[in-house]
N, C-alpha and C. Protein backbone atom coordinates (compact mmCIF):
# COMPACT_ATOMS: atom_id res chain seq x y z
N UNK A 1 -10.86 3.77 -11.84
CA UNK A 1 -10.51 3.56 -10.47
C UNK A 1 -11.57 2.66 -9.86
N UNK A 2 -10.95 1.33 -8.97
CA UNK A 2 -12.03 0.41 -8.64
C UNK A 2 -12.04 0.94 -7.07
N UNK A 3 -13.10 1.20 -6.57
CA UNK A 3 -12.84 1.89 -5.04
C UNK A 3 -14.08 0.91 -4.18
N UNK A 4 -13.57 0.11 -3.02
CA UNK A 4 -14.35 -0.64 -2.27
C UNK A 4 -15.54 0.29 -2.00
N UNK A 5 -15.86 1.36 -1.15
CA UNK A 5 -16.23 2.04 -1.17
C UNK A 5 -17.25 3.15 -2.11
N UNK A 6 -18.16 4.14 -2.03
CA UNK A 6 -19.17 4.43 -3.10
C UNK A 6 -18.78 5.85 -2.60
N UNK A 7 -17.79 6.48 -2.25
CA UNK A 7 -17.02 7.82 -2.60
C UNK A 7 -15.38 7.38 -1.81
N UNK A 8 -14.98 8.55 -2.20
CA UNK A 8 -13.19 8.64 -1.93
C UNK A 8 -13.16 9.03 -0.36
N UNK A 9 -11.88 8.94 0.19
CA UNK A 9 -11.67 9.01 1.59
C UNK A 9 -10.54 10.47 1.52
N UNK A 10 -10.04 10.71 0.36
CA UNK A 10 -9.17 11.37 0.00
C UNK A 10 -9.57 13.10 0.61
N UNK A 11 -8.47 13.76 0.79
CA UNK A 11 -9.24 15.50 0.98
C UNK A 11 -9.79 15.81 -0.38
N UNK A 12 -10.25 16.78 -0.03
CA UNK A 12 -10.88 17.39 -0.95
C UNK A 12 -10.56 17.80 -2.33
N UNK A 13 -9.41 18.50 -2.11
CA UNK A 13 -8.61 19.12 -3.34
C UNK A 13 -7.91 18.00 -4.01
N UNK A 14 -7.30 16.49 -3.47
CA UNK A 14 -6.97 15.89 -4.33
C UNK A 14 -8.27 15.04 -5.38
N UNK A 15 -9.53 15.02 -4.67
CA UNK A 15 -11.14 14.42 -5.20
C UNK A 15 -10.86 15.14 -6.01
N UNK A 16 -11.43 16.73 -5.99
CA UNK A 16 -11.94 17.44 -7.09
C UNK A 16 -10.24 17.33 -8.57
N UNK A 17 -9.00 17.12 -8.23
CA UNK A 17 -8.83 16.40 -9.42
C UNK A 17 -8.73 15.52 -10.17
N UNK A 18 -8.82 14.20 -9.16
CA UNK A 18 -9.50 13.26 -10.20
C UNK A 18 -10.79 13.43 -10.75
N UNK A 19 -11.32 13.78 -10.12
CA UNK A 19 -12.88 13.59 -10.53
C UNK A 19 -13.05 14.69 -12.13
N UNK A 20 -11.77 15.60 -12.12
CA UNK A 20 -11.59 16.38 -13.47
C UNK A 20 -10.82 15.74 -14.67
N UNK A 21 -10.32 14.61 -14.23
CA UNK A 21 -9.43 13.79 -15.07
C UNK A 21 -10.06 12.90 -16.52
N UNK A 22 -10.35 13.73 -17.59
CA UNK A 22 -11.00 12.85 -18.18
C UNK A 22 -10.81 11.14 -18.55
N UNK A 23 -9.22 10.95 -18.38
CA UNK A 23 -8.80 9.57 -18.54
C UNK A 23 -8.89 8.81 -17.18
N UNK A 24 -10.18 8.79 -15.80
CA UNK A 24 -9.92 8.17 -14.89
C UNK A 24 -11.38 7.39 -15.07
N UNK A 25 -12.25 6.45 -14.89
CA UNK A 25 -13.18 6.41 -14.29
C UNK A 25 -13.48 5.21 -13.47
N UNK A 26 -14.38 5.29 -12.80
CA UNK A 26 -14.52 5.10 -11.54
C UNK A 26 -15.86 4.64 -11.03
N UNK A 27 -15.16 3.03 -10.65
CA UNK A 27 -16.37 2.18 -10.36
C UNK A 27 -16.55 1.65 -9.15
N UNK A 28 -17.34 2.19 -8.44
CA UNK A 28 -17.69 2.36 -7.04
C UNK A 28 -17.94 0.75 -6.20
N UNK A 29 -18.20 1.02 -4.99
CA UNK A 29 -18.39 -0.39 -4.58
C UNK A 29 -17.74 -1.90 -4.93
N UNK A 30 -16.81 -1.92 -5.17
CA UNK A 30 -16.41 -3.14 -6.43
C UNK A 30 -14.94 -3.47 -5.06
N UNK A 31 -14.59 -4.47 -5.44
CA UNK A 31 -13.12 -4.65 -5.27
C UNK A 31 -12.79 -6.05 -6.46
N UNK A 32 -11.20 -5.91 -6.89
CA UNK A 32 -10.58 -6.70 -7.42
C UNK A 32 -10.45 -8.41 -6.95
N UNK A 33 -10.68 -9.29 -7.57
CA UNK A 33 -10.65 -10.74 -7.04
C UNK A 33 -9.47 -11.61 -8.02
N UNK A 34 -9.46 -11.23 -9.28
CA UNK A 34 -8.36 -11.69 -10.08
C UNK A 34 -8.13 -11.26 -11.25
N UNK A 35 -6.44 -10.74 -11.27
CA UNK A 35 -6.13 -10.50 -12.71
C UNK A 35 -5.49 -11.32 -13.50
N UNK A 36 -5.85 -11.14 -14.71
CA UNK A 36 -5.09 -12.31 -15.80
C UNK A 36 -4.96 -11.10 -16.76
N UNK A 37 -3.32 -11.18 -17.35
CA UNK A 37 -3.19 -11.13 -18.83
C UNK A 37 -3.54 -11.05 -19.92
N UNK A 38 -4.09 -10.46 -20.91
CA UNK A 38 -4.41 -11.05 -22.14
C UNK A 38 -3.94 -10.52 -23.37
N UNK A 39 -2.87 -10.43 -24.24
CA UNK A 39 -1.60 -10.11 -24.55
C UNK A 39 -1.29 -8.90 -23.75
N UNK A 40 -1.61 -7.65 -24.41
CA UNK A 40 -0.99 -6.71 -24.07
C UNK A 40 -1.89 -5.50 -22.70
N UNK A 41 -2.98 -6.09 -22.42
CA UNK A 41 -4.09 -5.69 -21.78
C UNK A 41 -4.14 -6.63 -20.88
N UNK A 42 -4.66 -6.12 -18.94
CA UNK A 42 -5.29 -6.84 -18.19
C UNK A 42 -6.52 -7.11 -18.05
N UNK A 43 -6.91 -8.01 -17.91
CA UNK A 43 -8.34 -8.12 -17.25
C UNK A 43 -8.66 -8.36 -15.84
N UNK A 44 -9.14 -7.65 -15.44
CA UNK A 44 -9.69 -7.67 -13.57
C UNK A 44 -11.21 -8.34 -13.59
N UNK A 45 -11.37 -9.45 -12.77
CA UNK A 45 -12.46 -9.95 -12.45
C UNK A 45 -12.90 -9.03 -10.97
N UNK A 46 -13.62 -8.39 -11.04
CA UNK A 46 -14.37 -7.79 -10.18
C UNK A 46 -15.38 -8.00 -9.16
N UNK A 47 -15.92 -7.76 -7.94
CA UNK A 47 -16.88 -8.36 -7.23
C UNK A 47 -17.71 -7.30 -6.77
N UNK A 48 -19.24 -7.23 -6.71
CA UNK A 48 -19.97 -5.89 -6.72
C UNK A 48 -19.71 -6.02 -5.08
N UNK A 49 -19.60 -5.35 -4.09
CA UNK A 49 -19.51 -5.53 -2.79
C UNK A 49 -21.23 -5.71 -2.08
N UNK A 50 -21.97 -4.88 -3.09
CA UNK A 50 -23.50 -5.25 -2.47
C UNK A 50 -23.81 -5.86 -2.98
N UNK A 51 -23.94 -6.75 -4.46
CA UNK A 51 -24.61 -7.79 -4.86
C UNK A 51 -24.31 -8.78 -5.03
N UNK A 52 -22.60 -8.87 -4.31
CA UNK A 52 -21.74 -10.05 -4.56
C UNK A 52 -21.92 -10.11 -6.22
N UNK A 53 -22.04 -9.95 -6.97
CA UNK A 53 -21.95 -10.26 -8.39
C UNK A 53 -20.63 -10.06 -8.80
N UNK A 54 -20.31 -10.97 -9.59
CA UNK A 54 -19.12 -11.03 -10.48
C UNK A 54 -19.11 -10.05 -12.07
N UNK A 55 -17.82 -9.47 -12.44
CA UNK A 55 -18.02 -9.11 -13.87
C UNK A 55 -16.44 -9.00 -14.39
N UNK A 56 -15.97 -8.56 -15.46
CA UNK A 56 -15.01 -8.35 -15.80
C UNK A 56 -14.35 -7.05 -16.42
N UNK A 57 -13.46 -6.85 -16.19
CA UNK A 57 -13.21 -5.43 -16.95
C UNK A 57 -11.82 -5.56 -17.91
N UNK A 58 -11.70 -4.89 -18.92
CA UNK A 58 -10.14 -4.77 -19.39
C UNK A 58 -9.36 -3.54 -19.40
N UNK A 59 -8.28 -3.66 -19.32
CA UNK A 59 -7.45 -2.12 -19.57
C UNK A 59 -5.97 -2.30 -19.83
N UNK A 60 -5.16 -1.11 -19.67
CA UNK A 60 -4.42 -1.29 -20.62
C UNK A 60 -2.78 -0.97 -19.33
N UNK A 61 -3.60 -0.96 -17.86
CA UNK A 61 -2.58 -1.22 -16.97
C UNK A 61 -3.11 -1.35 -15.58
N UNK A 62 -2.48 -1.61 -14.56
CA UNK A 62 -2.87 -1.95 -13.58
C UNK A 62 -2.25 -0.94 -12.06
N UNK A 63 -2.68 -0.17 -11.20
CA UNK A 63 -2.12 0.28 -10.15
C UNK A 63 -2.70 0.31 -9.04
N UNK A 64 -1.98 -0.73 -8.45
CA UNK A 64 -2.64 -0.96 -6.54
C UNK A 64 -2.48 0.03 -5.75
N UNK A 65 -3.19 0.52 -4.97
CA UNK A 65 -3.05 1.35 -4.17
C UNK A 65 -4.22 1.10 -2.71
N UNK A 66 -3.67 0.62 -1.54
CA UNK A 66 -4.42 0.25 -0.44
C UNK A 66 -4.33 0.72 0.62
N UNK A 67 -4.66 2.13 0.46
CA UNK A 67 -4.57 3.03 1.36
C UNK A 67 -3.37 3.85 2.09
N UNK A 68 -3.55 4.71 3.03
CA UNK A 68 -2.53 5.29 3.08
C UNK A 68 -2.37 5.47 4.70
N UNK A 69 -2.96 5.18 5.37
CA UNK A 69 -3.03 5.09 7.41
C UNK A 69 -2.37 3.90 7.62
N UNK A 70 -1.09 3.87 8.48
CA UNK A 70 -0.88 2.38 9.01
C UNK A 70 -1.72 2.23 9.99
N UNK A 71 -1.65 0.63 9.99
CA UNK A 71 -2.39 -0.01 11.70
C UNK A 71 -1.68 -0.27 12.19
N UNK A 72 -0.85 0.35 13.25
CA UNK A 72 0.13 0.65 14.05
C UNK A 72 -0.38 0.26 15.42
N UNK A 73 -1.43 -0.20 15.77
CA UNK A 73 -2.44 0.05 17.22
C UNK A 73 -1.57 -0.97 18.57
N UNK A 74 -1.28 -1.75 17.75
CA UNK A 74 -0.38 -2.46 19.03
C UNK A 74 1.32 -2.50 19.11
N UNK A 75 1.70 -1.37 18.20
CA UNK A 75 2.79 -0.22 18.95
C UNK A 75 3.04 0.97 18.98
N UNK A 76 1.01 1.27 19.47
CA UNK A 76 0.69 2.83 19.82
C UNK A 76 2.28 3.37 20.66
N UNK A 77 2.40 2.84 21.79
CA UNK A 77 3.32 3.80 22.68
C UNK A 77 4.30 2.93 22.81
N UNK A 78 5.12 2.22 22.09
CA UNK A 78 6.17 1.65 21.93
C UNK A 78 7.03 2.56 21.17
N UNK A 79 7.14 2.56 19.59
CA UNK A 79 7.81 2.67 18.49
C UNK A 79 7.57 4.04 18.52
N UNK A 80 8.41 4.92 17.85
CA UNK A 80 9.12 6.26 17.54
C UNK A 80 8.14 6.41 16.58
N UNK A 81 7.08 7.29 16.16
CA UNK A 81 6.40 7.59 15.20
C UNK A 81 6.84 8.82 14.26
N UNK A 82 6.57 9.30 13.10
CA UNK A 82 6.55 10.44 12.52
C UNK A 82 5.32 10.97 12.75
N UNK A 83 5.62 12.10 12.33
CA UNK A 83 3.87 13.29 12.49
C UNK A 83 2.57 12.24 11.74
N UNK A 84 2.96 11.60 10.54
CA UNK A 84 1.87 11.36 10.28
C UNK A 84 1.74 9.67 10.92
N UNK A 85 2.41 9.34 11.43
CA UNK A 85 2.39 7.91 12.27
C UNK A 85 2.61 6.86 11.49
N UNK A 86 3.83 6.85 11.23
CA UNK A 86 4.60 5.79 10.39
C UNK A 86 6.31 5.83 11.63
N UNK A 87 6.36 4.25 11.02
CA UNK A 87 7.58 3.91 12.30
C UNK A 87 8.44 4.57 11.56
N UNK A 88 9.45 5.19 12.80
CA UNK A 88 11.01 5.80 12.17
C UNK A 88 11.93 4.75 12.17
N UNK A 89 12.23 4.77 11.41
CA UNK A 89 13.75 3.56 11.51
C UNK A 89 15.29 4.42 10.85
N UNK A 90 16.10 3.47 11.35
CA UNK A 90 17.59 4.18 10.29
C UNK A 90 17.90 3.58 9.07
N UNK A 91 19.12 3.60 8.84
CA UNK A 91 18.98 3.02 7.14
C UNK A 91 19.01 1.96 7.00
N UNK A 92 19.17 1.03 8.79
CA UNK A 92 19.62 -0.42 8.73
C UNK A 92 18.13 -1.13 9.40
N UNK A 93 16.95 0.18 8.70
CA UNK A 93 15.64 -0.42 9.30
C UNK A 93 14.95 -0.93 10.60
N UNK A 94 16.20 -0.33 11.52
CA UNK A 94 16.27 -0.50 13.26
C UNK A 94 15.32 0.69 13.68
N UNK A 95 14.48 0.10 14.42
CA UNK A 95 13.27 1.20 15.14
C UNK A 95 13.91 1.69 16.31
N UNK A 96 13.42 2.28 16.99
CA UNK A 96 13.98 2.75 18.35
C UNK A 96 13.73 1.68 19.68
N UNK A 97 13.46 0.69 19.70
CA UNK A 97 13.36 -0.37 20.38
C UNK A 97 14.49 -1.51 19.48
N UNK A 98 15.75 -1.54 20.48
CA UNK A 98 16.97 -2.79 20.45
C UNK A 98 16.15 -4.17 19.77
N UNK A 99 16.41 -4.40 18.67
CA UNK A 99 16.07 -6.12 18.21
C UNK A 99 14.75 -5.72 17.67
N UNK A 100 14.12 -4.81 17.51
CA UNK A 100 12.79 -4.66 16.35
C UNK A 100 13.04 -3.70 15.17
N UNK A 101 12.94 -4.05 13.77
CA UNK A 101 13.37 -3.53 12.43
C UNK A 101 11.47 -3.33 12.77
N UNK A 102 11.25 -2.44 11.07
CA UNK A 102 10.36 -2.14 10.49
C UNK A 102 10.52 -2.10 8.99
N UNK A 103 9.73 -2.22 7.97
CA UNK A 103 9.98 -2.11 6.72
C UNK A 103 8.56 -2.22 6.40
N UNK A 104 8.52 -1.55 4.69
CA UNK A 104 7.49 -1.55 3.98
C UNK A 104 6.74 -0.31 4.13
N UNK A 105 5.11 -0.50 3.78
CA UNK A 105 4.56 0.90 4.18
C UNK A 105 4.29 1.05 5.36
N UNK A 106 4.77 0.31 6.64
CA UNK A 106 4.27 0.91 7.69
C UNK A 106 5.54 2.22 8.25
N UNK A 107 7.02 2.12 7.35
CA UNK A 107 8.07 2.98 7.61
C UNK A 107 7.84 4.52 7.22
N UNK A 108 8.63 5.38 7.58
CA UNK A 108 8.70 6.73 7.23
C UNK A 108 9.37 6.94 5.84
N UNK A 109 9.09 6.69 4.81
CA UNK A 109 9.81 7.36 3.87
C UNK A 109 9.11 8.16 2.98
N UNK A 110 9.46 8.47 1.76
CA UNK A 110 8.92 9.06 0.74
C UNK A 110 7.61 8.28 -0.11
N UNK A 111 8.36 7.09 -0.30
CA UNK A 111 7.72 6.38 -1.67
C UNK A 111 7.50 5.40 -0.95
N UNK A 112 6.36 4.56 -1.38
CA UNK A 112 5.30 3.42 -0.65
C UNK A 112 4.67 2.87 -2.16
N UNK A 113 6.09 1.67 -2.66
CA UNK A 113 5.72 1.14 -3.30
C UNK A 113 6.30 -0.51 -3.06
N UNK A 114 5.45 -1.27 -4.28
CA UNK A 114 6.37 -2.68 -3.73
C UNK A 114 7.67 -3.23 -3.91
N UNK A 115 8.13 -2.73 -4.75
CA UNK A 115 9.48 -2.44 -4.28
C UNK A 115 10.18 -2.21 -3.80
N UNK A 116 9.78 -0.56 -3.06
CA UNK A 116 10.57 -0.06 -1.86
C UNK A 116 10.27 -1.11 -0.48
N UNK A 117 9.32 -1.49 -0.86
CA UNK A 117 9.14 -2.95 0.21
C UNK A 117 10.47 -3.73 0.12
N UNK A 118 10.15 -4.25 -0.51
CA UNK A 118 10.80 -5.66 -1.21
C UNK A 118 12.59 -4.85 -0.60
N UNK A 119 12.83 -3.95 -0.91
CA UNK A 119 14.61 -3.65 -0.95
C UNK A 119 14.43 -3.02 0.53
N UNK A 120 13.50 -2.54 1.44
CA UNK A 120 13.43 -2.24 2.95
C UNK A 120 13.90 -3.94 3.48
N UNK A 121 12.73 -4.64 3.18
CA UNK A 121 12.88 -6.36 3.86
C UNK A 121 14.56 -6.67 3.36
N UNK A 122 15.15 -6.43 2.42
CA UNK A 122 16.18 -7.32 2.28
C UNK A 122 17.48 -6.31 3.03
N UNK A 123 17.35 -4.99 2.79
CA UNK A 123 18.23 -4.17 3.75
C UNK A 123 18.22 -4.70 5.47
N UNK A 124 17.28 -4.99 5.78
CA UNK A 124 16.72 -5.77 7.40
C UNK A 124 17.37 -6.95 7.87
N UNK A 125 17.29 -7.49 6.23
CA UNK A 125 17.51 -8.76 6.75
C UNK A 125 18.89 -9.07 6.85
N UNK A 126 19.65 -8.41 6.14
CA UNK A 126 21.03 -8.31 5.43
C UNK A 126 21.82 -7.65 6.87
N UNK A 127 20.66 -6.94 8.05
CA UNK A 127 20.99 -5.98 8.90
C UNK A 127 21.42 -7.08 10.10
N UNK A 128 20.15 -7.87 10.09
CA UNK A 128 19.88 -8.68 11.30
C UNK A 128 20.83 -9.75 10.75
N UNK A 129 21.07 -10.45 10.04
CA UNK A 129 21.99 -11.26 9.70
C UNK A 129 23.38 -10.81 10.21
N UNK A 130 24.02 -9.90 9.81
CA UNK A 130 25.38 -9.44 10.53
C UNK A 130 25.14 -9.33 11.81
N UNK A 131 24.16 -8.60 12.60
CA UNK A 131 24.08 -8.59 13.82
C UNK A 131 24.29 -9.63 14.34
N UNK A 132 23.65 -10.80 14.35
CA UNK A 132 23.25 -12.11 14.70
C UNK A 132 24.84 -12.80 14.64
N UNK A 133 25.58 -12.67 13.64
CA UNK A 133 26.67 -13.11 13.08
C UNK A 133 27.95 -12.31 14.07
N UNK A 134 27.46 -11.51 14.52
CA UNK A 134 28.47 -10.55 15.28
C UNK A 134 28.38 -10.83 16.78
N UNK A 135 27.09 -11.45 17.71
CA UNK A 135 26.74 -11.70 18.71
C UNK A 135 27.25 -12.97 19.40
């Protein structure tokens, strides 16, 4: 695990099981700058965050993960939130404000991956297109 940071932000109980995981480890301070291929293995070029130094690593897969809080701050008291403050939308990605969609991870759903991105944006767009077409 490459973590900007030099501990986890995570609660507690999910820390103490990675940190039991013998197949995880975990290199502090660092963030990712570029991956390349190399047949069947990636390589991540790495950047130390305090020494700016460069290095490389290999492995045998890759999983992004960039947090989990939206920055929602400039539609604190606009948009319909869930408990944990993600926009509500319907299935046609319409927020509770007429003419503003939402999609991706800033929405309410289950799964917050790039995909579920990718098929939120085209449900939206596919939304606003008929609308537009209907007006």
């Amino acid at each position: 695990m490459i973590h900007q940071f030099n501990e986890l932000q995570a609660n507690k109980m999910a820390q103490e099981k990675i940190f039991k995981n013998p197949k995880v480890d975990f290199i502090w301070s660092h963030e990712a700058r570029k991956f390349e291929r190399i047949g069947e293995r990636m390589k991540i070029e790495l950047e130390d965050l305090k020494s700016h130094e460069h290095k490389s690593i290999e492995t045998d897969g890759v999983f992004i993960f960039v947090g989990m809080k939206p920055n929602l701050e400039l539609f604190k008291d606009n948009l319909e939130k869930d408990t944990w403050g993600y926009i509500v939308t319907n299935e046609d990605k319409r927020t509770n404000i007429d003419g503003v969609y939402a999609v991706g991870d800033v929405t309410s759903k289950k799964y917050r991956q790039i995909t579920t991105a990718i098929a939120d944006g085209t449900v939206a767009a596919i939304a606003i297109t008929k609308e537009m077409d209907a007006a």
